[in-house]
N, C-alpha and C. Protein backbone atom coordinates (compact mmCIF):
# COMPACT_ATOMS: atom_id res chain seq x y z
N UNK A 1 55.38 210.45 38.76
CA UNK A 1 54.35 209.72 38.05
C UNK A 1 52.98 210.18 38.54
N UNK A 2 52.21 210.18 37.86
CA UNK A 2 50.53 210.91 37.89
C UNK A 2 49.67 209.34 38.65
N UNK A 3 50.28 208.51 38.60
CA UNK A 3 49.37 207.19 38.09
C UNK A 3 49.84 206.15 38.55
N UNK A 4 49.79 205.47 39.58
CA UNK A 4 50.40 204.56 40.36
C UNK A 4 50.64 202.73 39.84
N UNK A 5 50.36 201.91 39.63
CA UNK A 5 50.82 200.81 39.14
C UNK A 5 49.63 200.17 38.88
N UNK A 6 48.31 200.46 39.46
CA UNK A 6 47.16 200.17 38.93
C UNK A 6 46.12 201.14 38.21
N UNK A 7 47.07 202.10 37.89
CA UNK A 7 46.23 203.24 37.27
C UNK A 7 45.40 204.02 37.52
N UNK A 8 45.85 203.88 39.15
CA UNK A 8 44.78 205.02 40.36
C UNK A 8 45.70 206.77 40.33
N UNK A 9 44.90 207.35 39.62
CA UNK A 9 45.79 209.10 39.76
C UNK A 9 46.08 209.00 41.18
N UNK A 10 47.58 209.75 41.25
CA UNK A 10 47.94 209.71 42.50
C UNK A 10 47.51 211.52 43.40
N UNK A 11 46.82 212.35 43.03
CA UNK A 11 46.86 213.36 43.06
C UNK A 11 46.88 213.84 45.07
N UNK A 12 46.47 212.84 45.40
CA UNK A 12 45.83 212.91 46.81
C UNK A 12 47.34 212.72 47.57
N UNK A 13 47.79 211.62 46.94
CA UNK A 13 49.05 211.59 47.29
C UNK A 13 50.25 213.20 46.97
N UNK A 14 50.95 212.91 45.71
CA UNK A 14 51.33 214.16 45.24
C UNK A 14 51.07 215.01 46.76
N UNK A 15 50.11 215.55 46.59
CA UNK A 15 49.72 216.91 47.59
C UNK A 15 49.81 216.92 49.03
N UNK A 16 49.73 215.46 49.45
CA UNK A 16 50.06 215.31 50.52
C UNK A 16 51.63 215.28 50.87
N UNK A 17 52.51 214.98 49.90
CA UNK A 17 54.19 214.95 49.86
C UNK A 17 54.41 216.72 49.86
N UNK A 18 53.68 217.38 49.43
CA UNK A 18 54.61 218.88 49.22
C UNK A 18 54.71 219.71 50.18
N UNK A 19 55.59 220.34 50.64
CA UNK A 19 56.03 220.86 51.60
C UNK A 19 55.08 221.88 51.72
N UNK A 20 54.63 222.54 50.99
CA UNK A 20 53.48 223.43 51.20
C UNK A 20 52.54 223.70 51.93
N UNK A 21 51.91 221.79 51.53
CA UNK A 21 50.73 221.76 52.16
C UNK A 21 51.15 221.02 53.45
N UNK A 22 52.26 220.56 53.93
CA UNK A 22 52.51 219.70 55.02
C UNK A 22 52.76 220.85 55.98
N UNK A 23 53.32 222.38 55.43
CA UNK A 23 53.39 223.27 56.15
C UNK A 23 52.21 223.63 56.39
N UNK A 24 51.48 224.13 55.79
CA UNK A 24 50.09 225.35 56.10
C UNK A 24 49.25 223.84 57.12
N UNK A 25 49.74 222.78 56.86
CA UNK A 25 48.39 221.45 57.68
C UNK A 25 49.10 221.66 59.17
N UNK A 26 50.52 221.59 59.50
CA UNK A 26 50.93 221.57 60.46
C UNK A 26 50.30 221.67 61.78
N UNK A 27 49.77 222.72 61.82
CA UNK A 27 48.87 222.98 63.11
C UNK A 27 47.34 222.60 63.12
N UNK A 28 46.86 221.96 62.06
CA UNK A 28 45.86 222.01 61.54
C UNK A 28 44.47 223.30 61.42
N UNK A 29 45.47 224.25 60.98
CA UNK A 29 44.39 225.45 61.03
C UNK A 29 44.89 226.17 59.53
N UNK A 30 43.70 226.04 58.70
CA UNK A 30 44.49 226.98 57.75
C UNK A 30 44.08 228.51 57.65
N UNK A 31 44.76 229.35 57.76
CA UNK A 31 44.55 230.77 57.85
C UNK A 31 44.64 231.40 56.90
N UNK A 32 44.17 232.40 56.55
CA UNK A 32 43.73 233.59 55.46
C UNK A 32 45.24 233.35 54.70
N UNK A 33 45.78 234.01 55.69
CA UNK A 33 47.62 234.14 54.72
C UNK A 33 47.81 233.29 54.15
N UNK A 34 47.28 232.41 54.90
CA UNK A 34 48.38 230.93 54.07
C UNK A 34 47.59 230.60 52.49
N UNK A 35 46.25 230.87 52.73
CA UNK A 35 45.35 230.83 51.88
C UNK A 35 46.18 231.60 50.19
N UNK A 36 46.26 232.67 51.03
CA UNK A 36 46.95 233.91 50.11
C UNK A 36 48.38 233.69 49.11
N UNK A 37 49.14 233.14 50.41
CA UNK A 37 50.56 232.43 50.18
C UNK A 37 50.64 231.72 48.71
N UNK A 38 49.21 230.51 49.42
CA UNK A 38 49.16 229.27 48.15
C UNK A 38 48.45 229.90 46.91
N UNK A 39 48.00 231.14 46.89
CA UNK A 39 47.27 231.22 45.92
C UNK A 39 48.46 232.21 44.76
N UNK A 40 49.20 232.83 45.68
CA UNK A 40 49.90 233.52 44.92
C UNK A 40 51.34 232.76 44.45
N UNK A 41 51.40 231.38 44.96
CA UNK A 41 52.15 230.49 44.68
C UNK A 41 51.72 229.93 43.07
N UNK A 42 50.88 229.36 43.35
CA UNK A 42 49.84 228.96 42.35
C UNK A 42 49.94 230.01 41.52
N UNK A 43 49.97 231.39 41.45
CA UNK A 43 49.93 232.47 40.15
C UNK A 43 51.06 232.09 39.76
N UNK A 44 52.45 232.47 40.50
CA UNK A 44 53.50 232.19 39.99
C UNK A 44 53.90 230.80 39.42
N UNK A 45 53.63 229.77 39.72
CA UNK A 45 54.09 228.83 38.43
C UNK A 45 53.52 229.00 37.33
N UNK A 46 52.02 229.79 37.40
CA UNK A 46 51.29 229.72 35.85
C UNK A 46 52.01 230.39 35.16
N UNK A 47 52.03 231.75 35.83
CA UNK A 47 53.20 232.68 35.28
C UNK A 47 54.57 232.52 34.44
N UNK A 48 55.00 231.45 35.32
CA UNK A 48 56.61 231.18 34.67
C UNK A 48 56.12 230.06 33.58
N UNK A 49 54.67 228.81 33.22
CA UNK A 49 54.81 228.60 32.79
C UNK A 49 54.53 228.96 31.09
N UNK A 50 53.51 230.21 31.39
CA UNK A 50 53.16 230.69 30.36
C UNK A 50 54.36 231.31 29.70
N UNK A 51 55.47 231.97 30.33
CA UNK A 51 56.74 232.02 29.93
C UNK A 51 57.77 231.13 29.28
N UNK A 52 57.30 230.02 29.54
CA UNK A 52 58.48 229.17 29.10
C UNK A 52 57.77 227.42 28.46
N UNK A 53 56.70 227.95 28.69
CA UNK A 53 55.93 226.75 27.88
C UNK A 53 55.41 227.06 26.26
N UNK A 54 55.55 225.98 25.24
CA UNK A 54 55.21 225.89 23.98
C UNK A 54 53.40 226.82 23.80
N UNK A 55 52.96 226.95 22.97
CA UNK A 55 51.56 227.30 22.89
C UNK A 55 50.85 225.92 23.13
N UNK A 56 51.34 224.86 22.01
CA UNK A 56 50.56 223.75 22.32
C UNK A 56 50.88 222.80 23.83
N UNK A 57 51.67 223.44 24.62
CA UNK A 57 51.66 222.59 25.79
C UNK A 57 50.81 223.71 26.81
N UNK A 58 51.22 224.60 26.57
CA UNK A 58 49.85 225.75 27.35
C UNK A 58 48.27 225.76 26.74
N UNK A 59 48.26 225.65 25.90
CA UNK A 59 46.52 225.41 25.54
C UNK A 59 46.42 223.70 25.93
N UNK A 60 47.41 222.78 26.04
CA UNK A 60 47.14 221.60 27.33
C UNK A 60 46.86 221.92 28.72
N UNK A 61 47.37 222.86 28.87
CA UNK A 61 47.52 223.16 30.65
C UNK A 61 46.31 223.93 30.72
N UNK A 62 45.85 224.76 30.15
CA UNK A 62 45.10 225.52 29.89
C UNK A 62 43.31 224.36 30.11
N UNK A 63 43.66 223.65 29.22
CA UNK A 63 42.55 222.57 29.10
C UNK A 63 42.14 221.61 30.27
N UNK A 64 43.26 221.57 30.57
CA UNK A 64 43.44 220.62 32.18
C UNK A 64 43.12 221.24 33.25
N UNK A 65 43.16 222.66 33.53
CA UNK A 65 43.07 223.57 34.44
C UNK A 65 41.07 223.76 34.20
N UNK A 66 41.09 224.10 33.16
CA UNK A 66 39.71 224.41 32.90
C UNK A 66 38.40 223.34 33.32
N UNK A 67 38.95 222.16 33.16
CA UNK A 67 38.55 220.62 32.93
C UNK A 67 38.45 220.55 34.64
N UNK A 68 39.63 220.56 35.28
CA UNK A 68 39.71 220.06 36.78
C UNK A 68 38.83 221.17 37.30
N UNK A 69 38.99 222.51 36.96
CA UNK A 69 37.77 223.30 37.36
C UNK A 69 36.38 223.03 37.32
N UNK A 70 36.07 222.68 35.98
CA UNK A 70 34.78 222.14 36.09
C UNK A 70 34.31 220.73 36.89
N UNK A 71 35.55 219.92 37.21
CA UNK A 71 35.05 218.48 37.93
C UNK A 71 35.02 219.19 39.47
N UNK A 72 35.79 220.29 40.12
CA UNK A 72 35.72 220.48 41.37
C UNK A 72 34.49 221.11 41.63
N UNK A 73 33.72 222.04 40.36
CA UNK A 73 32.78 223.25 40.72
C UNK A 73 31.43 222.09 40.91
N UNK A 74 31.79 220.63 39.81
CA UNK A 74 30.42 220.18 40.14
C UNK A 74 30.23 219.34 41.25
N UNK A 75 31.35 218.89 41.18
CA UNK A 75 31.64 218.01 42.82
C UNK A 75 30.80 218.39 44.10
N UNK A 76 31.55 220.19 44.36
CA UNK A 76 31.04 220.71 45.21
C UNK A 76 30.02 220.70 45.14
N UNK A 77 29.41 221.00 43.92
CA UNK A 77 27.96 221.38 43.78
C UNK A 77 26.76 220.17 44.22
N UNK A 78 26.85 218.86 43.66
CA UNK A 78 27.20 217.37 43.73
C UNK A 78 26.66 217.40 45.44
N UNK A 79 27.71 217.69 45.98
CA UNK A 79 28.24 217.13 47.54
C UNK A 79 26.57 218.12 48.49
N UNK A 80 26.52 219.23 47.74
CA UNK A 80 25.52 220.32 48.41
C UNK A 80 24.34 219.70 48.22
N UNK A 81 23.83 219.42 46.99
CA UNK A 81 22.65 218.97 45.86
C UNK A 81 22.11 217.81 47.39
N UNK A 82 23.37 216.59 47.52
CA UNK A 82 23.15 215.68 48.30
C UNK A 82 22.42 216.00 49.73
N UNK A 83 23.09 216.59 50.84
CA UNK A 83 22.68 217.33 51.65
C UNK A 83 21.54 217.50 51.92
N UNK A 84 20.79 218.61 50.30
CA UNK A 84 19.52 219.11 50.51
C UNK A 84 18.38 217.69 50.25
N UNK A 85 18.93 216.96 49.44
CA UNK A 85 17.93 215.91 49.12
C UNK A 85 17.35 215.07 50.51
């Protein structure tokens, strides 16, 4: 489920359950490789899903990907803006 019982996205959660990231946090240092690891992890599901996903469920994913991009680029941006003020 995306969305917990009061309708809080669970995303923070999610990410904190996956073995992935419970691995690369372990020591608390994240290193280049691992960097690399997750990124080429991350290619490969897009990969398989552009393979095996509908058009109209990939121009969803597509939209969602694009969308969460733009909320992280301004965030960051957001978080800097603050800083300098």
């Amino acid at each position: 489920m995306l969305f917990d019982k009061n309708g809080i996205f669970r995303l923070d959660e999610l990410m904190t359950e996956r073995p992935t990231f419970q691995k690369i946090m372990e020591d608390k240092i994240v290193t280049n490789e691992e960097v690399t690891t997750q990124a080429n992890l991350v290619l490969s599901l897009l990969k398989d899903m552009e393979q095996t996903f509908s058009g109209e469920q990939l121009a969803k994913v597509e939209e969602l990907l694009a969308e969460f991009g733009v909320l992280s680029a301004v965030y960051q941006y957001k978080q800097i803006q603050d800083i300098h003020q």
